[in-house]
Protein backbone atom coordinates (compact mmCIF):
# COMPACT_ATOMS: atom_id res chain seq x y z
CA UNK A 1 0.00 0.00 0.00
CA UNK A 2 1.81 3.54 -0.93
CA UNK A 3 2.46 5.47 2.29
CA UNK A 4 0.79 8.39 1.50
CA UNK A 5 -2.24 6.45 0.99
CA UNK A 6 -2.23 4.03 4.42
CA UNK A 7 -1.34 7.60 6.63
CA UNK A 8 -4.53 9.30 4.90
CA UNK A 9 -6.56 5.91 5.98
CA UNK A 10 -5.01 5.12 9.36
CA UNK A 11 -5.61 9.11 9.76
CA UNK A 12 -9.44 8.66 8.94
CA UNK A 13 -9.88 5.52 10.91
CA UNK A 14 -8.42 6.91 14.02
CA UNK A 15 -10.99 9.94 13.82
CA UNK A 16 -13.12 7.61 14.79
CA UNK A 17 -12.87 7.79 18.95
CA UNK A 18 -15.33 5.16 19.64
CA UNK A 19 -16.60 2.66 16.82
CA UNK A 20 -19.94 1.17 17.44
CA UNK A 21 -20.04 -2.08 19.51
CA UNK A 22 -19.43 -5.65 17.19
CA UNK A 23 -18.03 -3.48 14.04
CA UNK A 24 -14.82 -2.47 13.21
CA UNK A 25 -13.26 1.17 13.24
CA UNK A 26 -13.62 1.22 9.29
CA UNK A 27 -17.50 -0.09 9.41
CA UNK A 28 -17.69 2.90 11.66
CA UNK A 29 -16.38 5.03 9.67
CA UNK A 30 -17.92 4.19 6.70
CA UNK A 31 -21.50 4.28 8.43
CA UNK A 32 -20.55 7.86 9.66
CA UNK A 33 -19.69 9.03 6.34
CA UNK A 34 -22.53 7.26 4.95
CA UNK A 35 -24.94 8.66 7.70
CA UNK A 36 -23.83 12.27 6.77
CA UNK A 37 -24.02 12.08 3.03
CA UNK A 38 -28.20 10.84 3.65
CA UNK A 39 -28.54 13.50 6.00
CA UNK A 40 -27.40 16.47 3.26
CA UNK A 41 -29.50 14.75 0.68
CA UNK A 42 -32.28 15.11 3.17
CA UNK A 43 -31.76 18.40 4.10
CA UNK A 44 -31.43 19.41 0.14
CA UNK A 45 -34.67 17.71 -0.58
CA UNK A 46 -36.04 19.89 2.50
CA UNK A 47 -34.94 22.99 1.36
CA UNK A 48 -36.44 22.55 -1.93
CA UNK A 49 -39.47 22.34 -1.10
CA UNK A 50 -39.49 25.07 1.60
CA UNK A 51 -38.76 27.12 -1.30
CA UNK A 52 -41.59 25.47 -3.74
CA UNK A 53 -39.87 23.32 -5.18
CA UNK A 54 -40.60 19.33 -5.51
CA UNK A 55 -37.10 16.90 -4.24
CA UNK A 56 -35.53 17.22 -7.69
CA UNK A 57 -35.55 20.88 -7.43
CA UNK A 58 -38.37 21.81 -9.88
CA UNK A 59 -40.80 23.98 -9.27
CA UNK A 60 -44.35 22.83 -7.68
CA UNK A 61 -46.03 26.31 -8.87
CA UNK A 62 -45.69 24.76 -12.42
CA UNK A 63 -48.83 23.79 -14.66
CA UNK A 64 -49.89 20.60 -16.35
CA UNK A 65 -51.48 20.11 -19.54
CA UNK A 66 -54.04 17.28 -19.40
């Protein structure tokens, strides 16, 4: 593994102070990472529609034709 590469890892990993109980400091890690990327999506999706928009970011004022 190049050097650079392991220190940027083992420097992720050990961000982690406590890892959840039965999973390993990189399951952890990966679930926190995981758990914050959902949470922005969600938070995107909320502010679009607080400002009218639908969760792809198009407007809900707009009209149909039937």
């Amino acid at each position: 593994m190049n050097i650079n590469i392991e220190k940027l890892y083992n420097e992720l990993l050990y961000a982690v102070e406590r890892k959840f109980p039965n999973e390993t400091r990189h399951q952890t890690a990966l679930r926190y990472i995981q758990e914050a990327e959902k949470d922005k999506s969600e938070i995107n999706k909320l502010g679009n529609l607080v400002n009218g928009c639908d969760e792809n970011g198009y407007s809900l004022d707009r009209e149909f034709n039937k």
